[in-house]
PDB file of N, CA and C in Angstrom:
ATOM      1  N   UNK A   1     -19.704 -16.802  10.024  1.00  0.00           N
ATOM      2  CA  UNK A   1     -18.384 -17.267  10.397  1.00  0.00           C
ATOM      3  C   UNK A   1     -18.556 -18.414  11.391  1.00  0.00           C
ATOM      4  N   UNK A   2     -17.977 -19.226  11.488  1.00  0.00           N
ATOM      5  CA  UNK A   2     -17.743 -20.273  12.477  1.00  0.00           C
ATOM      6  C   UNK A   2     -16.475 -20.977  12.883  1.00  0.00           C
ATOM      7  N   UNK A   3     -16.764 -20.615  14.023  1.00  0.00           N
ATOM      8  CA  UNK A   3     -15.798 -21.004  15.475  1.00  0.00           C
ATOM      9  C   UNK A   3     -15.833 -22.117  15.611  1.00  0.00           C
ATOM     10  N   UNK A   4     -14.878 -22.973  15.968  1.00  0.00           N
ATOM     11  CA  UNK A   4     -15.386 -24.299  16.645  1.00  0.00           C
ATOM     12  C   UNK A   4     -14.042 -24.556  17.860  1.00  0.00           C
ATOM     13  N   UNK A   5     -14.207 -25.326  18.675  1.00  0.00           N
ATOM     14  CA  UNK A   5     -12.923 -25.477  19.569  1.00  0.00           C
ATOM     15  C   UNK A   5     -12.021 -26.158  19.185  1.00  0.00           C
ATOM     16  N   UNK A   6     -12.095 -26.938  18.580  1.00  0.00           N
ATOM     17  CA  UNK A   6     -11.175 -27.829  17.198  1.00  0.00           C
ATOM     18  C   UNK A   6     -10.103 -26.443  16.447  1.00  0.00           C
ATOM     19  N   UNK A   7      -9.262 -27.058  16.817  1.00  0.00           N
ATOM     20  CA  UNK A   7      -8.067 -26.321  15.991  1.00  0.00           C
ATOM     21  C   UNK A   7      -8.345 -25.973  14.473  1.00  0.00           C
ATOM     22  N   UNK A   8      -8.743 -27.218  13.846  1.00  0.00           N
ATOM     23  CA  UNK A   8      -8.811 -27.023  12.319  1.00  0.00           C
ATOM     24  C   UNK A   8     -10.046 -26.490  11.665  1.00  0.00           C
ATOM     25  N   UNK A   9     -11.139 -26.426  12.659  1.00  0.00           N
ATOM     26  CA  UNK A   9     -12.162 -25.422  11.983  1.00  0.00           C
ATOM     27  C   UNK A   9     -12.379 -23.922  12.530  1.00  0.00           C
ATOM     28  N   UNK A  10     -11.064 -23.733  13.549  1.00  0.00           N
ATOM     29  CA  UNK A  10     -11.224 -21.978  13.579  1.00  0.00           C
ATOM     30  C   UNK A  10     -10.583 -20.879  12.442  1.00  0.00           C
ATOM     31  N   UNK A  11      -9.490 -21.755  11.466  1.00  0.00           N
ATOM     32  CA  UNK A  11      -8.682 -21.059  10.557  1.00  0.00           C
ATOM     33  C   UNK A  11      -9.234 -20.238   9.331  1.00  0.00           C
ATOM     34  N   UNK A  12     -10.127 -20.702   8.973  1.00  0.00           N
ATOM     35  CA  UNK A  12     -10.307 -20.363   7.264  1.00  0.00           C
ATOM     36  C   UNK A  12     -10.743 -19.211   7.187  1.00  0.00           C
ATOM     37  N   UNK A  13     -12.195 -18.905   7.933  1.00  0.00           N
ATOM     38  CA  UNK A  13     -13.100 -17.851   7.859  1.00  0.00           C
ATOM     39  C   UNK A  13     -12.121 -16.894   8.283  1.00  0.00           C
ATOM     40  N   UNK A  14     -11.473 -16.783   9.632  1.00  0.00           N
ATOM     41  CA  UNK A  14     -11.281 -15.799  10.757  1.00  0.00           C
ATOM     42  C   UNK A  14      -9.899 -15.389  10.067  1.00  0.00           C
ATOM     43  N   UNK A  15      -8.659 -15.976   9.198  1.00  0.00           N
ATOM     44  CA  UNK A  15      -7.701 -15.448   8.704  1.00  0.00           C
ATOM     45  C   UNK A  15      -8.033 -14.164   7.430  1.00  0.00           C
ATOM     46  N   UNK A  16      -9.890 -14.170   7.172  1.00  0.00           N
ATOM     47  CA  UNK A  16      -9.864 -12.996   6.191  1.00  0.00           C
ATOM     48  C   UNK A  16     -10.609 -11.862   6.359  1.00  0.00           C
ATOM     49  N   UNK A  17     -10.724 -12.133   8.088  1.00  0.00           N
ATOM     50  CA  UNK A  17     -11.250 -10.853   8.962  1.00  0.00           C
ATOM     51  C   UNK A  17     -10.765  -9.534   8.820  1.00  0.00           C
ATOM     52  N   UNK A  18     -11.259  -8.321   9.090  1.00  0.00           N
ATOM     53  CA  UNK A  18     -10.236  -6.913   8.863  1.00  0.00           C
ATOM     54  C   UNK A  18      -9.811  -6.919  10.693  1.00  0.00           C
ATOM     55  N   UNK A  19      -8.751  -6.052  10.601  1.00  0.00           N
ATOM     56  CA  UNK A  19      -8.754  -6.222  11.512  1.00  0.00           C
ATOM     57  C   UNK A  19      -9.299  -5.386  13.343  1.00  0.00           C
ATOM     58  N   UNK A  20     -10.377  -4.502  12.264  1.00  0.00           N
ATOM     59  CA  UNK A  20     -11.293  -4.221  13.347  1.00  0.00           C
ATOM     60  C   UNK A  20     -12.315  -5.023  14.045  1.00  0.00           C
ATOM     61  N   UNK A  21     -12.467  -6.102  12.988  1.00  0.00           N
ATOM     62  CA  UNK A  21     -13.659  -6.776  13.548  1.00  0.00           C
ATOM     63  C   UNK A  21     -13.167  -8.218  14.386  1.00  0.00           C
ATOM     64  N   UNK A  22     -11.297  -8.449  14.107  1.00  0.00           N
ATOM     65  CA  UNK A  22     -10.665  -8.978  14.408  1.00  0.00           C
ATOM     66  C   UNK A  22     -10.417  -9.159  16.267  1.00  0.00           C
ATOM     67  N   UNK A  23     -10.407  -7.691  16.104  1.00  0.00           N
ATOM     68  CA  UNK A  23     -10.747  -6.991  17.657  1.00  0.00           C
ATOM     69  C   UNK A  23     -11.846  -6.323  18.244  1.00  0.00           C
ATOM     70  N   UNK A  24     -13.240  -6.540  17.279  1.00  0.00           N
ATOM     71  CA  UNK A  24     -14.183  -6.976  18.066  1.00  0.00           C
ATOM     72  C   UNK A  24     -14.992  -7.979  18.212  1.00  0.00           C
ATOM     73  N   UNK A  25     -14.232  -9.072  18.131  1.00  0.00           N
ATOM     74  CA  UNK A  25     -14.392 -10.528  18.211  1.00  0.00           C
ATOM     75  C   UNK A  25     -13.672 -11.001  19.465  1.00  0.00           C
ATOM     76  N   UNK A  26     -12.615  -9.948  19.869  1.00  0.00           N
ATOM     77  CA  UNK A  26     -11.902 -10.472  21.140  1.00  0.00           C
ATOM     78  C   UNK A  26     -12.379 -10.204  22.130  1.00  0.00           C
ATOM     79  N   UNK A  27     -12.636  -8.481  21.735  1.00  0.00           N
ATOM     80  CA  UNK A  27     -13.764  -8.025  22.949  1.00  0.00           C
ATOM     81  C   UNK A  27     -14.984  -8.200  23.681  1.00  0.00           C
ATOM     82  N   UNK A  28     -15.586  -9.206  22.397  1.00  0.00           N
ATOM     83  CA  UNK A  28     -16.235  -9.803  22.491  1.00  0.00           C
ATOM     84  C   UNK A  28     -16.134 -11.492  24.120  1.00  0.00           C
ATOM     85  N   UNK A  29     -15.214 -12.018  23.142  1.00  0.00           N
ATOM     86  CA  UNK A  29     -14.950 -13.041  23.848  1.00  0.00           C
ATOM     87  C   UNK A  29     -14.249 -12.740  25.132  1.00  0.00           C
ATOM     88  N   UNK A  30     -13.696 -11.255  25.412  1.00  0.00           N
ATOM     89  CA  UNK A  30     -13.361 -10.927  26.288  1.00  0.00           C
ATOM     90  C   UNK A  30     -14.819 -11.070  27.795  1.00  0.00           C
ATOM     91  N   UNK A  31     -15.364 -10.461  27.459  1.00  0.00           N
ATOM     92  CA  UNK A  31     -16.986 -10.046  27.754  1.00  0.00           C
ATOM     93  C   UNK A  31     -17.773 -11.432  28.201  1.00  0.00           C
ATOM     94  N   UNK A  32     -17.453 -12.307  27.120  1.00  0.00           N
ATOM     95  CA  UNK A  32     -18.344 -13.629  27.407  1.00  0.00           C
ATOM     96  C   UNK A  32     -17.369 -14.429  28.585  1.00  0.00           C
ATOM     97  N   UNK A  33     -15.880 -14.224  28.537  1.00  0.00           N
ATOM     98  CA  UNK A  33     -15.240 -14.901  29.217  1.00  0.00           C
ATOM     99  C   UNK A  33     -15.877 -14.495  30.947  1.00  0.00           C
ATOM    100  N   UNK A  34     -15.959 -13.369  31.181  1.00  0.00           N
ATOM    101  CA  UNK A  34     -16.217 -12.680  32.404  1.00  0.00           C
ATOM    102  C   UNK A  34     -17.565 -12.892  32.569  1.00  0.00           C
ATOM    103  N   UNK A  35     -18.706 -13.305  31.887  1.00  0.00           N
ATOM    104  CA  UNK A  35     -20.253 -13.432  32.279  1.00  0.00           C
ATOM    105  C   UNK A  35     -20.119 -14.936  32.463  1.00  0.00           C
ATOM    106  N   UNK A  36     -19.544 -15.813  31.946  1.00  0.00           N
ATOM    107  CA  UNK A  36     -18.967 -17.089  32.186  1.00  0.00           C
ATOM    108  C   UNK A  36     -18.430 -16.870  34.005  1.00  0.00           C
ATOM    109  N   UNK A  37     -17.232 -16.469  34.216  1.00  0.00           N
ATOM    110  CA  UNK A  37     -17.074 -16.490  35.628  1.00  0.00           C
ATOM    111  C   UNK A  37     -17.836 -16.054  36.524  1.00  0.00           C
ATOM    112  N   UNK A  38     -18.666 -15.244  35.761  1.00  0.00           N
ATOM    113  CA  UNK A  38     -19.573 -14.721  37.039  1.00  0.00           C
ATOM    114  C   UNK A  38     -21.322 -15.789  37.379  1.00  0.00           C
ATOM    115  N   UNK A  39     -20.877 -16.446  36.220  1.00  0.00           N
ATOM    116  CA  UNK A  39     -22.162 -17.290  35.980  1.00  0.00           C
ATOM    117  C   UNK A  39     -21.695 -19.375  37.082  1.00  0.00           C
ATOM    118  N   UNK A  40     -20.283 -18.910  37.415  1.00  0.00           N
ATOM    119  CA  UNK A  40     -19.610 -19.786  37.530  1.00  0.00           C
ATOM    120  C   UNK A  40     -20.081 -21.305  37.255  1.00  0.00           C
ATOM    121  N   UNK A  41     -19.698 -21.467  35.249  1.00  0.00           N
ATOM    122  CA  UNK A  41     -19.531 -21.940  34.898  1.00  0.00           C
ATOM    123  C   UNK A  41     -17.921 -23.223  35.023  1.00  0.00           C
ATOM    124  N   UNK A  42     -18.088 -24.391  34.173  1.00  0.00           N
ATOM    125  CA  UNK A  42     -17.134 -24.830  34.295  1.00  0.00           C
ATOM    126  C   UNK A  42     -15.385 -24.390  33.967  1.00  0.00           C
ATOM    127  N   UNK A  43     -14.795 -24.520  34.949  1.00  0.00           N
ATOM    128  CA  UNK A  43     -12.955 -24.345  34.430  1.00  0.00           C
ATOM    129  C   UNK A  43     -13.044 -24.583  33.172  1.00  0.00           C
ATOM    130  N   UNK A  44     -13.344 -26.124  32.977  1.00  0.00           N
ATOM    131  CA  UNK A  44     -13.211 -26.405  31.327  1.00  0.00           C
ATOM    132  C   UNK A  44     -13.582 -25.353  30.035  1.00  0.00           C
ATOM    133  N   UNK A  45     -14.941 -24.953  29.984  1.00  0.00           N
ATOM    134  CA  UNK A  45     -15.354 -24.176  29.380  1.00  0.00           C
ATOM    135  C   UNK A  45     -14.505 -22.776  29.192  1.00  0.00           C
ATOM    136  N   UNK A  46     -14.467 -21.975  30.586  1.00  0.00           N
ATOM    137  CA  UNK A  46     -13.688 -21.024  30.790  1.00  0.00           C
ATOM    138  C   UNK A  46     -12.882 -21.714  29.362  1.00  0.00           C
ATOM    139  N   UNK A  47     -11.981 -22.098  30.067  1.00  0.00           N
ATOM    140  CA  UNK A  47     -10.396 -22.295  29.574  1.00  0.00           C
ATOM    141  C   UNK A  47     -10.099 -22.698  28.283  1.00  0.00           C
ATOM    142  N   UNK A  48     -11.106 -22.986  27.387  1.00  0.00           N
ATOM    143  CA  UNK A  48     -11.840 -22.865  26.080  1.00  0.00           C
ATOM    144  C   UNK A  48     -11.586 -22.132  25.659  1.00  0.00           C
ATOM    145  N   UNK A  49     -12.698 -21.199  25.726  1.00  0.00           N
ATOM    146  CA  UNK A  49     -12.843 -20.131  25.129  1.00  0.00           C
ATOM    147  C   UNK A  49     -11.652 -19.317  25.305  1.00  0.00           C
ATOM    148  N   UNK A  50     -10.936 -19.032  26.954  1.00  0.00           N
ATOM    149  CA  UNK A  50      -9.846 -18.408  26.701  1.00  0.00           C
ATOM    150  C   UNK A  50      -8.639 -18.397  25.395  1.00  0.00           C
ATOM    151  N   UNK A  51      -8.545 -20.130  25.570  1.00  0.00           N
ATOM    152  CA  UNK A  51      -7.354 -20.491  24.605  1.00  0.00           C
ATOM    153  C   UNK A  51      -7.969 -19.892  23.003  1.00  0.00           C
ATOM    154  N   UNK A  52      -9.457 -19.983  22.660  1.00  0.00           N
ATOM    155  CA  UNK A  52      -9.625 -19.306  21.348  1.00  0.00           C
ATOM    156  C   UNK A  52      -9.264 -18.324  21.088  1.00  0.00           C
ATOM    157  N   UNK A  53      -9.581 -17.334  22.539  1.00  0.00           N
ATOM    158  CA  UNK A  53      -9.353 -15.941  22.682  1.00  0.00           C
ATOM    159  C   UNK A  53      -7.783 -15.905  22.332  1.00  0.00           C
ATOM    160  N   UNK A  54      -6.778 -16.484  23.242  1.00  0.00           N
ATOM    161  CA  UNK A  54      -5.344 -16.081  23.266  1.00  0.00           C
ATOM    162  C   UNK A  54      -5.086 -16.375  21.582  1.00  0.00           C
ATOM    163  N   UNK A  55      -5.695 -17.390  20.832  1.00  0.00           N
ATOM    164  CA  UNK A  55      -5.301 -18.006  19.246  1.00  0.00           C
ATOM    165  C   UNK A  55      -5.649 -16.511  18.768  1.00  0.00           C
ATOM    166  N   UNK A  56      -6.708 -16.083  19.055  1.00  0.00           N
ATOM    167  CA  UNK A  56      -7.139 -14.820  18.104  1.00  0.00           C
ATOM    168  C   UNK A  56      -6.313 -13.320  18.462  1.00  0.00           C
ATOM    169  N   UNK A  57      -5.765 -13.612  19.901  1.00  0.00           N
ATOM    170  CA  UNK A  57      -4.620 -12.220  20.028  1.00  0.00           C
ATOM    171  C   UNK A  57      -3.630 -12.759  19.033  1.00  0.00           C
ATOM    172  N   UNK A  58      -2.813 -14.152  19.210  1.00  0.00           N
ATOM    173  CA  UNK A  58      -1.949 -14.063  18.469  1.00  0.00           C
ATOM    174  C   UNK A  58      -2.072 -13.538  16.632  1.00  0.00           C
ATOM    175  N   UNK A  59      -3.475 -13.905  16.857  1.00  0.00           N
ATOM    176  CA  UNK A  59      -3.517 -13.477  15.197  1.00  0.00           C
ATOM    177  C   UNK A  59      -3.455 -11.736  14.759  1.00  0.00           C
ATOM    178  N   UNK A  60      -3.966 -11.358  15.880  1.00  0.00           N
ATOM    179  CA  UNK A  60      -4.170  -9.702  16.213  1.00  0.00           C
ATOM    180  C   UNK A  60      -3.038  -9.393  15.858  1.00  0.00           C
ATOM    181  N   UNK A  61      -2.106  -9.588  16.809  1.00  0.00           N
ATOM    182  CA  UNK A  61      -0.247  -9.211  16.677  1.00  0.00           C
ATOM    183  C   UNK A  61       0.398  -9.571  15.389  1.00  0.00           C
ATOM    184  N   UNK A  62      -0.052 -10.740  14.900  1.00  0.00           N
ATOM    185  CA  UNK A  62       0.484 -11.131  13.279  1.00  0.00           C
ATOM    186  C   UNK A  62       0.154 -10.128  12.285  1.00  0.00           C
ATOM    187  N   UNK A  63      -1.345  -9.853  12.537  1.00  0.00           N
ATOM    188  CA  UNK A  63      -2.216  -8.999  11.646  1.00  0.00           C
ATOM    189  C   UNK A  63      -1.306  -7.443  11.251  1.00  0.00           C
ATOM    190  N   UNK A  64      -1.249  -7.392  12.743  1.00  0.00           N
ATOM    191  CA  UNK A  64      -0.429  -5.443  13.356  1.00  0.00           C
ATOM    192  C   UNK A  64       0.758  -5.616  12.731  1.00  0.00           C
ATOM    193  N   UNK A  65       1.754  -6.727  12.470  1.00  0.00           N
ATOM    194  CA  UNK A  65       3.398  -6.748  12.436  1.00  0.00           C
ATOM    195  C   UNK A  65       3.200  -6.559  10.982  1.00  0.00           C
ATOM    196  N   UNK A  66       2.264  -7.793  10.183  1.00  0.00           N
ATOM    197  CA  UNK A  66       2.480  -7.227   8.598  1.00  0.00           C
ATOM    198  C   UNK A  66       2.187  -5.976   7.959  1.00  0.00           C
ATOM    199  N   UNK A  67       1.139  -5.690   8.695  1.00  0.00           N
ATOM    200  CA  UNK A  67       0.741  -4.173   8.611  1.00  0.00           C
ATOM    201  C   UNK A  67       1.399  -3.079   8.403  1.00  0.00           C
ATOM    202  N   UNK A  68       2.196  -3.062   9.706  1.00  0.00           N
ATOM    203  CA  UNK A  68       3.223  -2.291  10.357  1.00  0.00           C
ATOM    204  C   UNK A  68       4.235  -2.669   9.117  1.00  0.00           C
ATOM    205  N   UNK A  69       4.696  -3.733   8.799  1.00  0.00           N
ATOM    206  CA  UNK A  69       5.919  -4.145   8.025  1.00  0.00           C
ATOM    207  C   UNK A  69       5.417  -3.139   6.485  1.00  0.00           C
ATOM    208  N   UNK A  70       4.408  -3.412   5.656  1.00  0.00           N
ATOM    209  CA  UNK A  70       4.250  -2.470   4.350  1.00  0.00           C
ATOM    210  C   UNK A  70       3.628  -0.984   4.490  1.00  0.00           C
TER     211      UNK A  70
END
């Protein structure tokens, strides 16, 4: 799978994730976000990866609503 910080190459792969691995990809990035601050790395970086992270909750919640919906 590949990530990139570019908007248009995080979509393809990651929309045909299940969604366990959906959420351990966050937990993931959850994890790296915090060895990042403790490594005190750059804001920039941080704030990266966060925004991938927050793209991939929103997808989490999309994932749960259709779910939930059938």
């Amino acid at each position: 799978m590949k990530i990139s910080l570019d908007d248009e190459e995080i979509a393809p792969e990651i929309y045909s994730l299940y969604l366990s691995e959906l959420a351990s990809l966050i937990y993931f990035l959850n994890d790296y976000i915090d060895k990042l601050k403790e490594a005190e790395c750059a804001k920039e970086e941080i704030k990266e990866v966060e925004r991938i992270k927050e793209k991939l909750n929103d997808m989490l919640k999309l994932h749960v609503r259709i779910e939930w919906k059938y």
